[in-house]
C-alpha atoms as a PDB file:
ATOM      1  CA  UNK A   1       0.000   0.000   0.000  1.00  0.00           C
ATOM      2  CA  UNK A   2       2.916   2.318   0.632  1.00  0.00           C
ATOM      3  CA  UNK A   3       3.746   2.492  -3.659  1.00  0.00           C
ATOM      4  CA  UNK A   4       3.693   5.723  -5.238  1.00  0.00           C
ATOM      5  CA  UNK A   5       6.477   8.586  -6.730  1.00  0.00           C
ATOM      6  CA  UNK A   6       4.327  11.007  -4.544  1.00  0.00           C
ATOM      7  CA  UNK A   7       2.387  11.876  -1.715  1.00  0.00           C
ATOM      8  CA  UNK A   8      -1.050  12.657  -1.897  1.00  0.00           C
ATOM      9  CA  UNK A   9      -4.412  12.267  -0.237  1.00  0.00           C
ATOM     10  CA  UNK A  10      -7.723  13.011  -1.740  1.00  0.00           C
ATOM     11  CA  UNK A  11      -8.387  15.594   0.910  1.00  0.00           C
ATOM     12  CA  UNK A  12      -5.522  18.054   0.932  1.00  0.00           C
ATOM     13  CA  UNK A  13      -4.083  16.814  -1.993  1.00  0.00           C
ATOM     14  CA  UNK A  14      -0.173  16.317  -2.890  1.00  0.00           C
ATOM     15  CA  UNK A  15       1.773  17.027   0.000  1.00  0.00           C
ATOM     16  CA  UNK A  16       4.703  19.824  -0.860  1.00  0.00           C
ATOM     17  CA  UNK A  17       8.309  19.883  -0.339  1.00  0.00           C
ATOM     18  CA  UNK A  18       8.884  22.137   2.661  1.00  0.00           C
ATOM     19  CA  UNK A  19      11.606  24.079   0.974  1.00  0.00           C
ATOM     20  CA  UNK A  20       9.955  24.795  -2.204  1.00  0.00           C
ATOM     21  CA  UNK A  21       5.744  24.327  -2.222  1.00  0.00           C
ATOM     22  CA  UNK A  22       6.149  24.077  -6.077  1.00  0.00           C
ATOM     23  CA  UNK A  23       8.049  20.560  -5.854  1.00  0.00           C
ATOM     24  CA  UNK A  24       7.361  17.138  -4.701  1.00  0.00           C
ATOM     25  CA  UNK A  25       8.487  15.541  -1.590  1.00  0.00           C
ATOM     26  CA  UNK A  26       8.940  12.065  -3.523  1.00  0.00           C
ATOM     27  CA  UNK A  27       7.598   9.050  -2.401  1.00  0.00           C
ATOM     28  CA  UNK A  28       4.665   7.411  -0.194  1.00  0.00           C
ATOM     29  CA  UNK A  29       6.975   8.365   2.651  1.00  0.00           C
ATOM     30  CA  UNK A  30       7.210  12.276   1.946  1.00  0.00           C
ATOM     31  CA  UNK A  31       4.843  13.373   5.038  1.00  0.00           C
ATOM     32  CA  UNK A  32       7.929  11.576   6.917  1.00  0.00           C
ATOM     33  CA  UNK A  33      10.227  13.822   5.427  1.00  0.00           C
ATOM     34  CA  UNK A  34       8.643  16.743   5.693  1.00  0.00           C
ATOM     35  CA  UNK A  35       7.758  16.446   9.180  1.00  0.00           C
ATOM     36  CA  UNK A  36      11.659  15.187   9.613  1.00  0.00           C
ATOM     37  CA  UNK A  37      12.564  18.473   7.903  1.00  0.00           C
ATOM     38  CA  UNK A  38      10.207  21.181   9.860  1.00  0.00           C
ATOM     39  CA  UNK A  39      11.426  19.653  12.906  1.00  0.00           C
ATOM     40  CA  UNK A  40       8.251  18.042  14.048  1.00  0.00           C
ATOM     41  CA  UNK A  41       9.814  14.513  15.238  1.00  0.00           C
ATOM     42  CA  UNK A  42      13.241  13.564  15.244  1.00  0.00           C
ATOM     43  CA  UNK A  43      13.600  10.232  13.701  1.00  0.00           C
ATOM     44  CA  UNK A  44      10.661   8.726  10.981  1.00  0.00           C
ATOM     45  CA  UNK A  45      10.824   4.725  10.427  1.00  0.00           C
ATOM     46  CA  UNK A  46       9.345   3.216   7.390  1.00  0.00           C
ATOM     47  CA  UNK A  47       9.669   0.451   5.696  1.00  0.00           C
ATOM     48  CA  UNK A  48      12.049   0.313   2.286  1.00  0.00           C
ATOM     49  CA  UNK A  49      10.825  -1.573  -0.275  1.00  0.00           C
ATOM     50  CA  UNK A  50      11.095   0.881  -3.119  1.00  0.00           C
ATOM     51  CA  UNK A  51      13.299   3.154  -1.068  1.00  0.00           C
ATOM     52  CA  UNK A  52      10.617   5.861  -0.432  1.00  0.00           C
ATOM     53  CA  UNK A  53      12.002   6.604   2.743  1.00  0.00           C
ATOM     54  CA  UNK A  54      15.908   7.452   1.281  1.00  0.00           C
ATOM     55  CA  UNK A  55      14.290   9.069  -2.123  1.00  0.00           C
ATOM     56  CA  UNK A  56      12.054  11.733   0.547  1.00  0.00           C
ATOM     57  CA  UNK A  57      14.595  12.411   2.957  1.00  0.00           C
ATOM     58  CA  UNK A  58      17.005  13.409  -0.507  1.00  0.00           C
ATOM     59  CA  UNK A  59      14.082  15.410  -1.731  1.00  0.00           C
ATOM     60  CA  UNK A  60      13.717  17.057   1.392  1.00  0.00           C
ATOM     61  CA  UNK A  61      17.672  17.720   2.314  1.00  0.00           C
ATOM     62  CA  UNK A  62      17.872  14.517   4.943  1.00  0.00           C
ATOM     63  CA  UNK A  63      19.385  11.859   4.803  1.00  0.00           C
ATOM     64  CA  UNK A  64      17.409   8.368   5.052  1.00  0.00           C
ATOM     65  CA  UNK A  65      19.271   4.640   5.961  1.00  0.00           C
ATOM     66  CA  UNK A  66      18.365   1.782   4.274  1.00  0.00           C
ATOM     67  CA  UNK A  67      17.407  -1.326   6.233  1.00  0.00           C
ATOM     68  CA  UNK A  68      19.725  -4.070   6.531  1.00  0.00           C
END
C-alpha cells in the first residue's frame, strides 16, 4: 500500500516539499520527510521496499538509511 512517486491524499491533496511548495516531496513516505525536515519529530521509520524513505529524505535535504 505504501507504492507511489508522490504523496497525496484526496483531501488536501499532494503534499509539498517544505523548501519549495512548487516541488514534490517524492515518495509514499514524503509526510515523513517533511515532518523530519520542519522539525516536528526527530527520527521517521518506514519500511524500504522501493526506497521511499531514502528518495524523501534526498528530496527534502535529509538523509534516510536503508534497512539491513
Amino acid at each position: 500500500f505504501g507504492a507511489g512517486s508522490n504523496t497525496r491524499n484526496r483531501v488536501y491533496g499532494a503534499t509539498g516539499n517544505p523548501f519549495d511548495p512548487n516541488l514534490t516531496c517524492a515518495g509514499s513516505s514524503g509526510g515523513s520527510a517533511v515532518s523530519l525536515a520542519l522539525g516536528h519529530m526527530p527520527l521517521c521509520p518506514g519500511s524500504d521496499y522501493g526506497g521511499s524513505p531514502r528518495t524523501a529524505a534526498t528530496f527534502c535535504r535529509g538523509a534516510g538509511f536503508p534497512p539491513s
